[in-house]
Protein backbone atom coordinates (compact mmCIF):
# COMPACT_ATOMS: atom_id res chain seq x y z
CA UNK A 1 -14.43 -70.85 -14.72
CA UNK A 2 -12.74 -68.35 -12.80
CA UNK A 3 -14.39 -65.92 -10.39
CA UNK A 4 -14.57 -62.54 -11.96
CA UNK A 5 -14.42 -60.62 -8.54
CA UNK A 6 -11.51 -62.31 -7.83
CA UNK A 7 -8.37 -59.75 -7.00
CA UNK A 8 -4.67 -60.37 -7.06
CA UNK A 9 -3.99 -60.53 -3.27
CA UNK A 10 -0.93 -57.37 -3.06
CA UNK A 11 -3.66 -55.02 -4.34
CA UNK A 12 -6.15 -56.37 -2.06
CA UNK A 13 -3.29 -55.50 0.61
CA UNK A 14 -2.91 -51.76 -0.95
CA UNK A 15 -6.52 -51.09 -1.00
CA UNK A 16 -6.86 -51.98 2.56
CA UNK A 17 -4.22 -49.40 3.36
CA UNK A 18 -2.08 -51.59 4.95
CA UNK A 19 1.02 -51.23 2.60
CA UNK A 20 1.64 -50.84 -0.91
CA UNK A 21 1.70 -53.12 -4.14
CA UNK A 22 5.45 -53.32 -3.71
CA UNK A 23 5.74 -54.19 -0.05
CA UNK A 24 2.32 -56.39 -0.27
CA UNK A 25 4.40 -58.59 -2.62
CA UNK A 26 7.30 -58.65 -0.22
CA UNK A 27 4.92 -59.87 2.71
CA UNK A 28 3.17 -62.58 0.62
CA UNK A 29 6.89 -63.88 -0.54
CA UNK A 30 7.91 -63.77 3.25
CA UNK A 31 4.72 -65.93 4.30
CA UNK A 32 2.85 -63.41 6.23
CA UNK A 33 0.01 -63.43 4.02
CA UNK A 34 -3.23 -66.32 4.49
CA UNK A 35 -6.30 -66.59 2.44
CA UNK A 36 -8.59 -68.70 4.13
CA UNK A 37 -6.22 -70.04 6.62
CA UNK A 38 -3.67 -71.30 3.49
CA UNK A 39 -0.32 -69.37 3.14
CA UNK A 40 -0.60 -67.43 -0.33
CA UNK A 41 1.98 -66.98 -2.89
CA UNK A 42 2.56 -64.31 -5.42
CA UNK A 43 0.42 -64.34 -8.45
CA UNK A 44 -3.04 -66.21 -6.15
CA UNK A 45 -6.33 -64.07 -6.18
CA UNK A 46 -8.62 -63.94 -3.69
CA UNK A 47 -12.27 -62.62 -3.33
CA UNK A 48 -12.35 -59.39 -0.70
CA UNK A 49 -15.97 -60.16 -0.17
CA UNK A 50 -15.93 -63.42 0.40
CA UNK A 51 -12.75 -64.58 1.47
CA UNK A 52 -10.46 -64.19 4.81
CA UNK A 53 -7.29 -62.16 4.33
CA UNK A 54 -4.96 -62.08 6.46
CA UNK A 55 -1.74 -60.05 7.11
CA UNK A 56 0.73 -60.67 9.79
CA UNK A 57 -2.13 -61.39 12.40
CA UNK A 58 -4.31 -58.68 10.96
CA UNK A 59 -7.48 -59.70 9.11
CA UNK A 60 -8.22 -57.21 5.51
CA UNK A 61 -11.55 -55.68 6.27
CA UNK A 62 -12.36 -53.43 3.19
CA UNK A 63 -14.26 -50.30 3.49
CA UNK A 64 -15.88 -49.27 0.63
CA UNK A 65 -15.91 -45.96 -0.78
CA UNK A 66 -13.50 -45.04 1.82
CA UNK A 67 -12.18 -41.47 1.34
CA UNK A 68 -8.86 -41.46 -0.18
CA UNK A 69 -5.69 -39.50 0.95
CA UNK A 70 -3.11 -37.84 -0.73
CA UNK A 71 -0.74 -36.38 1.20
CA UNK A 72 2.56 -34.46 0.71
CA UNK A 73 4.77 -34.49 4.31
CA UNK A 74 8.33 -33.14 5.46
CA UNK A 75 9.86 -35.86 7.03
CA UNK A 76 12.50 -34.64 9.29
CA UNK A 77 15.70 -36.41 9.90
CA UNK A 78 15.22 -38.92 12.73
CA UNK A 79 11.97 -40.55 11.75
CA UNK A 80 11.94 -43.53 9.68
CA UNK A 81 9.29 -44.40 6.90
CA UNK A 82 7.39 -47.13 8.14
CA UNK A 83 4.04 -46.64 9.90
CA UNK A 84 4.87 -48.92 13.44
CA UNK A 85 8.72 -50.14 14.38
CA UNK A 86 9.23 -52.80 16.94
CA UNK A 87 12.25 -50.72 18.12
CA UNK A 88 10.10 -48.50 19.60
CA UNK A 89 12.00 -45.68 16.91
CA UNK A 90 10.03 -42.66 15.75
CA UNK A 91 8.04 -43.11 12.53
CA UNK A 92 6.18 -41.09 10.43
CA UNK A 93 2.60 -42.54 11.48
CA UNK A 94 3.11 -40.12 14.27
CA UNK A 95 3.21 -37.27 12.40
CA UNK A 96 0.03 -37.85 10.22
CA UNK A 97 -1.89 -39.52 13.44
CA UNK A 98 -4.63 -36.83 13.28
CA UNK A 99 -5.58 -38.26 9.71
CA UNK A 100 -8.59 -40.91 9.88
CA UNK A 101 -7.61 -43.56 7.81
CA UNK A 102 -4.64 -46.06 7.82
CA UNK A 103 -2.01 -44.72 5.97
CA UNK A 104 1.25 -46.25 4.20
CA UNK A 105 4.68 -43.97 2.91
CA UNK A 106 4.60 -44.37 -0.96
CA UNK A 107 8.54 -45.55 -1.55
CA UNK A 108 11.16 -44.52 1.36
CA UNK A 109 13.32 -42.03 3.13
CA UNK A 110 15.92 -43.22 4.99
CA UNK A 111 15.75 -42.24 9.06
CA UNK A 112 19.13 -39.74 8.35
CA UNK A 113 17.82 -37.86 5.72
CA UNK A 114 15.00 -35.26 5.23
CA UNK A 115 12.60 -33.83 2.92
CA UNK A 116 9.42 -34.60 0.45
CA UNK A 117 7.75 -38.61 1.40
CA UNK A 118 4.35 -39.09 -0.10
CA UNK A 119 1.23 -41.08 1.91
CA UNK A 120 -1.66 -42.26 0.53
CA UNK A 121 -4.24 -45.32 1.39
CA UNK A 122 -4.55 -45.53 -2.47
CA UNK A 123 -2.64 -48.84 -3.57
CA UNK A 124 -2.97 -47.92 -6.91
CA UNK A 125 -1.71 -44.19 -6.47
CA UNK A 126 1.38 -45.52 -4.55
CA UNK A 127 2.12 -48.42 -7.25
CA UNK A 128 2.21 -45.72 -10.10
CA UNK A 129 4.93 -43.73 -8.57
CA UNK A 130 6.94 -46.33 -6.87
CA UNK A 131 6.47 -49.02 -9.28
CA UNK A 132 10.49 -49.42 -10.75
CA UNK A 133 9.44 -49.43 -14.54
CA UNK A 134 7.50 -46.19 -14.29
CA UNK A 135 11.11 -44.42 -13.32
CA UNK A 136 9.52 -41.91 -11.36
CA UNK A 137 12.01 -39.00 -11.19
CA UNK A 138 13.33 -37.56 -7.89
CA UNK A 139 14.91 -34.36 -6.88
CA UNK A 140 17.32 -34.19 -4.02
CA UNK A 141 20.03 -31.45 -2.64
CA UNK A 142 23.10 -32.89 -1.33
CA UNK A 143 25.82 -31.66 0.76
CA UNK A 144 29.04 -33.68 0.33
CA UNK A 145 32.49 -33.84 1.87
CA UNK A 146 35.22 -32.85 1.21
CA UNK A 147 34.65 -30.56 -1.96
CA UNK A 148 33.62 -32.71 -5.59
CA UNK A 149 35.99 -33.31 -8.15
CA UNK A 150 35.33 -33.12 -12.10
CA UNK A 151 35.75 -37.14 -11.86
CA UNK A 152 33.44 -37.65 -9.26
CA UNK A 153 30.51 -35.64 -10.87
CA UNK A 154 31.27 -36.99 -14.39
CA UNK A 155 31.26 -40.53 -12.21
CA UNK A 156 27.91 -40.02 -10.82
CA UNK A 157 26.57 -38.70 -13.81
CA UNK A 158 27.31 -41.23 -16.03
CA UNK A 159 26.58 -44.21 -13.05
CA UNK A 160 28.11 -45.89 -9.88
CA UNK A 161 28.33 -49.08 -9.52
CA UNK A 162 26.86 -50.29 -5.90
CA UNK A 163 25.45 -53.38 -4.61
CA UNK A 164 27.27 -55.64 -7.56
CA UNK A 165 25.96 -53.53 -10.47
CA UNK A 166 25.90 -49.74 -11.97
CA UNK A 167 23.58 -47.14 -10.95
CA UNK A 168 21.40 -45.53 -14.12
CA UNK A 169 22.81 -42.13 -14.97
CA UNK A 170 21.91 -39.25 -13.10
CA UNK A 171 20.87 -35.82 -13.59
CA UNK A 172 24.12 -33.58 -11.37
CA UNK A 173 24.21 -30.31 -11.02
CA UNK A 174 26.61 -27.99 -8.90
CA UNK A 175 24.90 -25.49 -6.51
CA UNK A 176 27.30 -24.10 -4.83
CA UNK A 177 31.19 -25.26 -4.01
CA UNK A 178 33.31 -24.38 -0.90
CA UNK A 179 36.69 -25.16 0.22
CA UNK A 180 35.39 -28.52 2.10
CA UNK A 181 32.13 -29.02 0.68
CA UNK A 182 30.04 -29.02 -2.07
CA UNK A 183 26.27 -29.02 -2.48
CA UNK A 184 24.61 -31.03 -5.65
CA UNK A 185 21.42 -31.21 -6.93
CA UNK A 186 20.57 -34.95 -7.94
CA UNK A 187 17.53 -36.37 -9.62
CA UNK A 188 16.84 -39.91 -9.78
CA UNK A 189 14.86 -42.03 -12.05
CA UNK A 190 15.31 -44.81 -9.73
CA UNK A 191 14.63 -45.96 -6.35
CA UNK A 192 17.71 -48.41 -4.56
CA UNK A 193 17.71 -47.99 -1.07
CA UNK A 194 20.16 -45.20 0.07
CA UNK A 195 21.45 -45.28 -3.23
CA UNK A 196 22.84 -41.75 -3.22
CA UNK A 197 24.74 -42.27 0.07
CA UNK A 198 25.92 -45.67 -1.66
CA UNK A 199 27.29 -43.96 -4.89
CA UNK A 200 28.67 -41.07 -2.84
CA UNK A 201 30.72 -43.80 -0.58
CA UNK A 202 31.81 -45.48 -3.99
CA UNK A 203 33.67 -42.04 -4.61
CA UNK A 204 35.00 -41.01 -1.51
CA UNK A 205 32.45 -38.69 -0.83
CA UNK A 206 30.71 -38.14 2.59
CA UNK A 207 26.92 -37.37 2.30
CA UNK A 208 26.82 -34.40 5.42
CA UNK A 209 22.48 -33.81 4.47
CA UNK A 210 20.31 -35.11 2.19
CA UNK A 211 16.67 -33.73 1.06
CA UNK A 212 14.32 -34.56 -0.89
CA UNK A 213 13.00 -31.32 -2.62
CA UNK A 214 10.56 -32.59 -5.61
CA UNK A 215 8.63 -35.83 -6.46
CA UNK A 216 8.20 -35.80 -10.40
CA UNK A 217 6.36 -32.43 -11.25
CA UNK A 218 5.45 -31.78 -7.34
CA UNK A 219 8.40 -29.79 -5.18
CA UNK A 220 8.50 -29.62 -1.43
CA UNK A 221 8.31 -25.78 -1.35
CA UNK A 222 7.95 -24.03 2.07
CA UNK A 223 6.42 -26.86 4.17
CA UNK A 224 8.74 -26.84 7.18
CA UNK A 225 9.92 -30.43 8.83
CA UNK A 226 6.85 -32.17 10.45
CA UNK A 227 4.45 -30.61 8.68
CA UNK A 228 1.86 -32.04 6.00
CA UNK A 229 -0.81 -30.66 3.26
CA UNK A 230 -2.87 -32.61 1.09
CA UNK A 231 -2.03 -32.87 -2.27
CA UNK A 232 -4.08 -30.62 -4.77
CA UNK A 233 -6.45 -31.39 -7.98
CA UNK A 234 -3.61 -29.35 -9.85
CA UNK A 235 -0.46 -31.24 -8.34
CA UNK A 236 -2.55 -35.10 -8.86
CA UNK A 237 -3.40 -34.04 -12.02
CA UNK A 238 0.18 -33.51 -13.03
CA UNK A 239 1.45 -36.52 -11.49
CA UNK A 240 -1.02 -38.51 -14.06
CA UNK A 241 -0.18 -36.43 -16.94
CA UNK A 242 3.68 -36.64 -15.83
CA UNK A 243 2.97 -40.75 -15.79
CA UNK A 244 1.41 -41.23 -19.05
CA UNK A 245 3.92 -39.26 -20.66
CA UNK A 246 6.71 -41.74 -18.95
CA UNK A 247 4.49 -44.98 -20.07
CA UNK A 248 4.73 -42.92 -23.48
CA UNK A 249 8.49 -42.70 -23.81
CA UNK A 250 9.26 -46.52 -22.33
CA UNK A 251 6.52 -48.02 -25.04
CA UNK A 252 8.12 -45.87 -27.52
């Protein structure tokens, strides 16, 4: 009979705060991950209470009732999203330090571009926004070079295809358009890495700045690069109502 308090082992991993659902699953598949001294694979469950967890040298000690953080930040270009680098390159643990719990980015940012990165500790949190079936929309402003052409916006629009296969469509709008540039508004409802730089390459377009201005119903605003706020009871309760209304429309 199995053990009822047994837990799949990524969300174990998230609830520790050491890194989300996603890139638990991505440490267990690269061996990184023991239970008891055994390597585990995807899919094992393990006991938190009872069992020894460990994560590339780290032993899982769980804290119960441990405050959990929400927290909206600016990352400015320069920093990459990852919490230690063996590069010795800035990261954005540096810029939440002050914050006493172990925190983890929710998704990425790549270390050229700038803008709106959620953190948490919450593995749950993080897997309902980053999670690729949930198709958490995201808003970004993009300056490209040399100025757009009708082709290339109807092109990124309607998809790109990158990596072997084509992007989903996108939501494009013009901001404004110069003689040498153009800025775009893009919003995503998925997550490839650098994908926007990819499907601007695909077209001949340079990417000169990207930022990320809004995470489903929550925007950046004002918050200047570097700095961070917690999320409010308003803004988490919209990012639930916003996700049950997208597990709505898939099951539909």
């Amino acid at each position: 009979m199995e053990n009822k308090d047994k837990i799949r082992i990524q969300k174990i991993i998230a609830d520790a705060g050491l890194a989300s659902r996603r890139k638990a699953e991505e440490l267990i598949e690269r061996g990184a991950v023991t239970v008891n001294g055994q390597r585990a694979k995807l899919g094992d469950k393990a006991d938190p209470n009872k069992d020894r967890i460990v994560v590339a040298g780290r032993e899982i000690r769980l804290q119960k009732d441990a405050k959990k953080y929400y927290i909206l930040l600016h990352k400015p270009r320069g920093f990459i999203t990852t919490m230690k680098d063996e590069a010795d390159r800035k990261c954005v643990a540096e810029l939440v330090d002050e914050i006493p719990a172990r925190l983890f980015p929710v998704g990425r940012l790549d270390k050229d571009s700038e803008g709106m990165l959620f953190m948490t500790n919450d593995g749950d949190f993080a897997n309902m926004i980053s999670h690729p079936s949930t198709h958490f929309a995201k808003t970004y402003r993009v300056t490209v070079h040399p100025r757009i052409t009708e082709e290339q916006l109807t092109a990124l629009t309607t998809g790109v295809v990158i990596d072997g296969r084509p992007s989903m469509p996108a939501s494009v709008r013009v901001i404004t358009t110069e003689k040498e540039r153009t800025v775009l508004e893009i919003v995503l409802e998925e997550g490839r890495n650098r994908q926007i730089r990819k499907m601007c390459e695909a077209l001949g377009l340079e990417v000169a700045r990207l930022k990320r201005t809004a995470i489903g119903p929550v925007k950046l605003g004002m918050l200047q690069p570097g700095q961070w706020r917690e999320l409010t009871p308003d803004e988490m309760r919209s990012i639930r109502n916003y996700h049950n209304k997208l597990l709505s429309r898939h099951q539909s």
